[in-house]
Protein backbone atom coordinates (compact mmCIF):
# COMPACT_ATOMS: atom_id res chain seq x y z
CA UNK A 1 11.76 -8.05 -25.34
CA UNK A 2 9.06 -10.26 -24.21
CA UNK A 3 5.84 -8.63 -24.43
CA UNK A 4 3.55 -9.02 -21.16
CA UNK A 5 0.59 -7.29 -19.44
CA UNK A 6 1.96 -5.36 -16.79
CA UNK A 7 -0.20 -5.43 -13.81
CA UNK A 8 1.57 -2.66 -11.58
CA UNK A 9 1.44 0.68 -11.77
CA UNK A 10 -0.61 2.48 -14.53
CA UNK A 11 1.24 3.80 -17.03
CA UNK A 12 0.61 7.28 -18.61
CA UNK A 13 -1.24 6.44 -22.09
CA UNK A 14 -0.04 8.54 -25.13
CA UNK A 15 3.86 8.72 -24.47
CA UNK A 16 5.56 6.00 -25.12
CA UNK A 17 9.65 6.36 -26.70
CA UNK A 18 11.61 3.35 -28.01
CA UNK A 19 15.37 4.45 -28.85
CA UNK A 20 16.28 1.35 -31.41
CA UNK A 21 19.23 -0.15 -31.21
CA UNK A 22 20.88 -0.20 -34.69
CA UNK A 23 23.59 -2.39 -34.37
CA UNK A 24 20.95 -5.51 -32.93
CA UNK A 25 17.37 -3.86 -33.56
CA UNK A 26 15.85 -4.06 -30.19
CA UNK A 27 14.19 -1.16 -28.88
CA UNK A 28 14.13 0.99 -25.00
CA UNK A 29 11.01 1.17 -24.12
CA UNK A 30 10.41 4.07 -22.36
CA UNK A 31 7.08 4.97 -20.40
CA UNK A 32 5.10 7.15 -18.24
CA UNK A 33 4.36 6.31 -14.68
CA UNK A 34 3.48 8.84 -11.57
CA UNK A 35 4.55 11.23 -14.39
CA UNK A 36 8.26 10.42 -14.50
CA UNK A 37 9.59 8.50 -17.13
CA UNK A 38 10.53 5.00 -16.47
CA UNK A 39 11.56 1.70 -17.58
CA UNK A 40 11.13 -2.13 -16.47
CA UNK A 41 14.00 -3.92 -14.69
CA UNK A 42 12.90 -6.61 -16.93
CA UNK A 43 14.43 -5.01 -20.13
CA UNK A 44 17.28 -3.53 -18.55
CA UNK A 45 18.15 -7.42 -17.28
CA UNK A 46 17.57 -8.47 -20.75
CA UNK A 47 19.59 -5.51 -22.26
CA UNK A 48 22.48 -5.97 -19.83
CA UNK A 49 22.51 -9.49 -20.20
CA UNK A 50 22.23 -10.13 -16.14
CA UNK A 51 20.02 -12.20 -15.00
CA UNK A 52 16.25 -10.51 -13.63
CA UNK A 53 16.69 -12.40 -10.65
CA UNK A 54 19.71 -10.94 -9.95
CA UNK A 55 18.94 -7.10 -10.55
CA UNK A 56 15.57 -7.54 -8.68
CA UNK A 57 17.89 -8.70 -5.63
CA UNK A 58 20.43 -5.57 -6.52
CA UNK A 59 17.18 -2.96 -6.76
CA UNK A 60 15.80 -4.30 -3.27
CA UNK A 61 19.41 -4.07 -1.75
CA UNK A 62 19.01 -0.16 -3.08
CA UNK A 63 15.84 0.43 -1.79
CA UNK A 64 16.67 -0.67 1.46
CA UNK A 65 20.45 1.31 1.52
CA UNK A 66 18.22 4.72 -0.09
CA UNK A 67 14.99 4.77 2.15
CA UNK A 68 16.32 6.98 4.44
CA UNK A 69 16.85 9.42 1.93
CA UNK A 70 13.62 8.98 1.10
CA UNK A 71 14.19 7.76 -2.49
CA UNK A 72 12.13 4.29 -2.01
CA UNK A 73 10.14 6.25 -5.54
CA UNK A 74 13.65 5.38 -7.65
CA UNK A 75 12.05 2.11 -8.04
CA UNK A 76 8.77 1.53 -8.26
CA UNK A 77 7.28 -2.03 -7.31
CA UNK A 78 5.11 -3.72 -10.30
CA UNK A 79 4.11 -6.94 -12.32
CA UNK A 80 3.86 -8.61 -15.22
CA UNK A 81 2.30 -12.10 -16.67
CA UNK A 82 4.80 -14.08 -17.69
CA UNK A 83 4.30 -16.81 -20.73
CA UNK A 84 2.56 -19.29 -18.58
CA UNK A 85 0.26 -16.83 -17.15
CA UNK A 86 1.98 -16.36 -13.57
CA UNK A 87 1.75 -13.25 -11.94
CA UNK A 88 5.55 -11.84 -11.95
CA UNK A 89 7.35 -8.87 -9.48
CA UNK A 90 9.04 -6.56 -11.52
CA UNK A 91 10.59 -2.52 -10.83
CA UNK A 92 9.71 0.29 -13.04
CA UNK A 93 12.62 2.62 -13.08
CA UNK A 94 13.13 6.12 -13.23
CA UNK A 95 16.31 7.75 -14.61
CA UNK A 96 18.35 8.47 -11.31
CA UNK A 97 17.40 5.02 -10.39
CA UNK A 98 18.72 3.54 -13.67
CA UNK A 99 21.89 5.63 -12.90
CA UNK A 100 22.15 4.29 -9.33
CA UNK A 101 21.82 0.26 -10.85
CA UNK A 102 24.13 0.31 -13.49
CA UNK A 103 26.58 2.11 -12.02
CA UNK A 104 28.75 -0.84 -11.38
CA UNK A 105 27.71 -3.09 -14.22
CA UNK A 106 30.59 -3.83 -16.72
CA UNK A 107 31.44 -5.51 -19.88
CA UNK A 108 31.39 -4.95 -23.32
CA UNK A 109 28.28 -3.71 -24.05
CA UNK A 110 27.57 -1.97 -20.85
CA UNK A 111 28.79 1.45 -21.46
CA UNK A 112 27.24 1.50 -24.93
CA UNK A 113 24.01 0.31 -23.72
CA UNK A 114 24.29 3.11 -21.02
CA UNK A 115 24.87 5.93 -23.35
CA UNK A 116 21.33 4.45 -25.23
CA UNK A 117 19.50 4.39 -22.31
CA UNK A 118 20.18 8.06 -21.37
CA UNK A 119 19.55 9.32 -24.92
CA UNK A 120 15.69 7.74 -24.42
CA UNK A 121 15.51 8.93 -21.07
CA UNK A 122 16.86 12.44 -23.01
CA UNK A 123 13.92 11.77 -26.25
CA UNK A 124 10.78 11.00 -23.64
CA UNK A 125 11.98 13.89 -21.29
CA UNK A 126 12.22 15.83 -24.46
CA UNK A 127 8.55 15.11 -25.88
CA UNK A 128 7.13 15.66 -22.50
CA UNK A 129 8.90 19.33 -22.53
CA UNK A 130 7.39 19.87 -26.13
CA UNK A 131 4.20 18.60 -25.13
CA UNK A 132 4.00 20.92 -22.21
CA UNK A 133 4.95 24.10 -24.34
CA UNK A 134 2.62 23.10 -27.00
CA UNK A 135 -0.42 23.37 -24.47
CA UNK A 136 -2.62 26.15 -23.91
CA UNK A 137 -2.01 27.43 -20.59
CA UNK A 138 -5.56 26.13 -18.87
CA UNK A 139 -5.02 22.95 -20.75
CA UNK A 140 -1.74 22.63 -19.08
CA UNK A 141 -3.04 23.40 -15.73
CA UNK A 142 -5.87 21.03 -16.35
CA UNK A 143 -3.20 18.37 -17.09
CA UNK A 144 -1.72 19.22 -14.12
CA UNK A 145 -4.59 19.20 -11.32
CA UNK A 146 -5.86 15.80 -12.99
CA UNK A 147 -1.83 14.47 -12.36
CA UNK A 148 -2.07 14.94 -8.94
CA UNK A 149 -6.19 14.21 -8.16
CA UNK A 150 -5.10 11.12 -9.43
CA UNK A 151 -2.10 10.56 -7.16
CA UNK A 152 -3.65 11.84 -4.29
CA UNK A 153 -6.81 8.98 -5.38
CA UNK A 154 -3.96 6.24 -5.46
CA UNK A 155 -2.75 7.07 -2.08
CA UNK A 156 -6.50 6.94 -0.90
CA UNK A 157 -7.23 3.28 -2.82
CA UNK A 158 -4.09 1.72 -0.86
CA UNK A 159 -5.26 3.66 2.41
CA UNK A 160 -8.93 2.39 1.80
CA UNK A 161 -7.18 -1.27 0.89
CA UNK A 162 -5.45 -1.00 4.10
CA UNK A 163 -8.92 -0.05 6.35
CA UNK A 164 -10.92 -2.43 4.56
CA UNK A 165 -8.47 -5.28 5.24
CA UNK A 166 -8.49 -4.03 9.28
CA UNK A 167 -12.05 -4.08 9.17
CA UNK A 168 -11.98 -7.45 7.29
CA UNK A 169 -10.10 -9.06 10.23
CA UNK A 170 -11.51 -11.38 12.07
CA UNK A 171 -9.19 -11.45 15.30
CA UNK A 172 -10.56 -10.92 18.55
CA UNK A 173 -10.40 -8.11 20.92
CA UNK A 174 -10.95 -8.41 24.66
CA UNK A 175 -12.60 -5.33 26.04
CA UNK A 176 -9.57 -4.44 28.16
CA UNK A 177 -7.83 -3.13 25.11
CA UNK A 178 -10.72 -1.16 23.55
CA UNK A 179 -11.06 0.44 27.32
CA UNK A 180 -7.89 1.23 27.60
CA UNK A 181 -7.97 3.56 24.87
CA UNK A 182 -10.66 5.41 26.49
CA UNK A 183 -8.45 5.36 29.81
CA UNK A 184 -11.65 3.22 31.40
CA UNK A 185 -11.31 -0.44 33.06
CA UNK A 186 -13.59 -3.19 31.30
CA UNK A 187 -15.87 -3.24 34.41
CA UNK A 188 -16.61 0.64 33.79
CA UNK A 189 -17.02 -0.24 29.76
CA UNK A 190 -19.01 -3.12 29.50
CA UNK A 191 -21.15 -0.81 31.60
CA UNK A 192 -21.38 1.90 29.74
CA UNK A 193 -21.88 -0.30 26.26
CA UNK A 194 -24.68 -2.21 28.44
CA UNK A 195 -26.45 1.55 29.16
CA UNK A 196 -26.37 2.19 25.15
CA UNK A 197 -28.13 -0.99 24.44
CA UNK A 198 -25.58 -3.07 23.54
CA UNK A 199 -25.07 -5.81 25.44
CA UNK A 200 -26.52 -7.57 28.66
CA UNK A 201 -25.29 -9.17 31.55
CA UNK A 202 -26.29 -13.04 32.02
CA UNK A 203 -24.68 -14.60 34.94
CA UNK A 204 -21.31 -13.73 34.56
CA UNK A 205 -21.05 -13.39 30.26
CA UNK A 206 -21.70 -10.63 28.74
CA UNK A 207 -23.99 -10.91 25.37
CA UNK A 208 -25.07 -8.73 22.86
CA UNK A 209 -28.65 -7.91 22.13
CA UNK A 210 -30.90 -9.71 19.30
CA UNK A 211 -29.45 -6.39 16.82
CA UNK A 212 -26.20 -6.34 16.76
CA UNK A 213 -25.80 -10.31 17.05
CA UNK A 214 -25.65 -10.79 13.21
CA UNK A 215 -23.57 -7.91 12.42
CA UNK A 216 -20.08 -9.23 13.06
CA UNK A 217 -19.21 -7.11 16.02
CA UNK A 218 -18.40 -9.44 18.37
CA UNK A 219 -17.91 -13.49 19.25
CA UNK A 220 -17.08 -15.63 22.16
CA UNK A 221 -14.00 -16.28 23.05
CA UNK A 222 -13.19 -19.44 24.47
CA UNK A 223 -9.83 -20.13 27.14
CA UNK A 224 -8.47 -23.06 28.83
CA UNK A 225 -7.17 -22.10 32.30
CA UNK A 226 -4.83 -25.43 33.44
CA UNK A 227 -5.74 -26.20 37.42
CA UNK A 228 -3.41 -27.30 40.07
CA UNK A 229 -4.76 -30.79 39.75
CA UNK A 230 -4.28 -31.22 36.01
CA UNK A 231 -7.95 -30.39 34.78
CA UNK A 232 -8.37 -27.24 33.07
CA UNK A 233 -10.95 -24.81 33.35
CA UNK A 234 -12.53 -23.23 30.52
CA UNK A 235 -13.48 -19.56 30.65
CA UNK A 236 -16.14 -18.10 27.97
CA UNK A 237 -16.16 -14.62 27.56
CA UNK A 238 -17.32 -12.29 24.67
CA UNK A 239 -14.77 -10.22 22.73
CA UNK A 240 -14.62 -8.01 19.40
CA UNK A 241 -13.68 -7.67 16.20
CA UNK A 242 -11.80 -4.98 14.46
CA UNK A 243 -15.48 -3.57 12.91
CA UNK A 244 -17.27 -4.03 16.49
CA UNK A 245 -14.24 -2.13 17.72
CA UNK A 246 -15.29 0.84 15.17
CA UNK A 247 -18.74 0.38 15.91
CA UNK A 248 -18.05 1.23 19.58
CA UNK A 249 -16.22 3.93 18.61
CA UNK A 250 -18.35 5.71 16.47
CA UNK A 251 -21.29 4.69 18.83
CA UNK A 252 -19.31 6.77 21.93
CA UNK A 253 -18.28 9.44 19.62
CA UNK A 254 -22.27 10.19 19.05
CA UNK A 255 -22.20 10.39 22.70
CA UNK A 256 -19.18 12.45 22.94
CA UNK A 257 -16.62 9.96 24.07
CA UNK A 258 -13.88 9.92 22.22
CA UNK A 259 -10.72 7.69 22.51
CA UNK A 260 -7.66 9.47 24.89
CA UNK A 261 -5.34 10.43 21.67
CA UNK A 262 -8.56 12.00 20.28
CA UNK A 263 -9.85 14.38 22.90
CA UNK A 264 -7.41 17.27 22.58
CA UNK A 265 -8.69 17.62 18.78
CA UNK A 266 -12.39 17.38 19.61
CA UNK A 267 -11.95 20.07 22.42
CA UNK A 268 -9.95 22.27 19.82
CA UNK A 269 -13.22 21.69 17.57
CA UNK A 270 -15.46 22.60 20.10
């Protein structure tokens, strides 16, 4: 089995079982990952003799059919480097998933290589069990809360991943939009924002003051209107980005005007 860095999912260091293979010496390699055991569509391919094309295509067709049972976890997304350094997709598997994918594959091998797969699946479970037994009760617990801190620190990296690529956006906003959440017209919040020392009126553009102009708030927005005699009229007006949209949020909320869907929860708090 090709050996590769796998760049998904950190595996669980310590626990690794390979079942060998006697009659043709190659090994199932069995890991940790999320705390199940699992192993890489990449061997099972290899071991099945399928193509990893083709059982990447059969795990997404799974994922898809099982996601309303919520069993999207069966298979969990990863990569590898392949020989000339390219960044690869690959699934790590747990054992219900591996039972779900090779449920129809056939051939001579197949139901041998089967019957190997579930006796590792069997050996890791196994030395996990012993493991478990072997450790002092506050160890154990230990082992545990550290488990899931760090799964619940992996769902807050993608979350923060998520934010920061929001924040990182540099689409524009008109002012409508980020009054409508407040249930105000743009009139009423340019207003308001003017009042807090945001912005000022010049003519009929609004602009932000000397302090905020270099913080990546806000930018103009330019339009082309099309007249009835074929010129066009163009229309300047300033609008925000996703981080000036959070900046006027937080800046209301230190005023005490929160966003419509917020409200009930801020009364409840105060």
């Amino acid at each position: 089995m090709m050996k590769t860095k796998n760049k998904g999912p950190e595996p669980s260091r310590g626990l690794v079982h390979c079942a060998e293979n006697s009659e043709t010496d190659r090994k199932i390699e069995v890991t940790l990952c999320q705390n199940q055991p699992v192993v890489s569509s990449r061997q099972v391919a290899h071991d099945f003799e399928r193509a990893h094309k083709s059982v990447l295509r059969s795990i997404t067709l799974l994922r898809r059919e099982t996601s309303a049972q919520n069993c999207a976890d069966l298979f969990m997304s990863s990569t590898y480097v392949d020989q000339y350094g390219r960044t690869q997709k690959e699934y790590l598997i747990t054992r219900d998933g591996f039972a779900l994918l090779v449920m129809g594959f056939t051939g001579a091998q197949a139901l041998s290589w089967k019957l190997r797969y579930i006796q590792a699946f069997n050996a890791m479970e196994e030395q996990l069990r012993r493991q478990a037994l072997s450790m002092p009760q506050d160890k154990a617990l230990l082992a545990a809360a550290v488990l899931e801190a760090e799964r619940v620190i992996a769902g807050l990296q993608t979350e923060a991943g998520y934010a920061r690529c929001v924040l990182d956006s540099q689409a524009l906003i008109p002012i409508t939009g980020i009054a409508k959440d407040y249930g105000m017209t743009a009139e009423f919040m340019n207003r308001l924002l003017h009042s807090l020392g945001v912005q000022y009126k010049k003519g009929r553009r609004w602009y932000l003051y000397e302090a905020w102009q270099d913080a990546g708030y806000a930018a103009t927005n330019t339009d082309t209107i099309p007249k009835k005699d074929g010129s066009v009229k163009v229309v300047e007006s300033l609008q925000w980005t996703q981080k000036g949209k959070r900046f006027i949020h937080d800046l209301l909320a230190q005023n005490s005007i929160y966003p419509i869907l917020e409200r009930d929860r801020h009364e409840l708090c105060d």
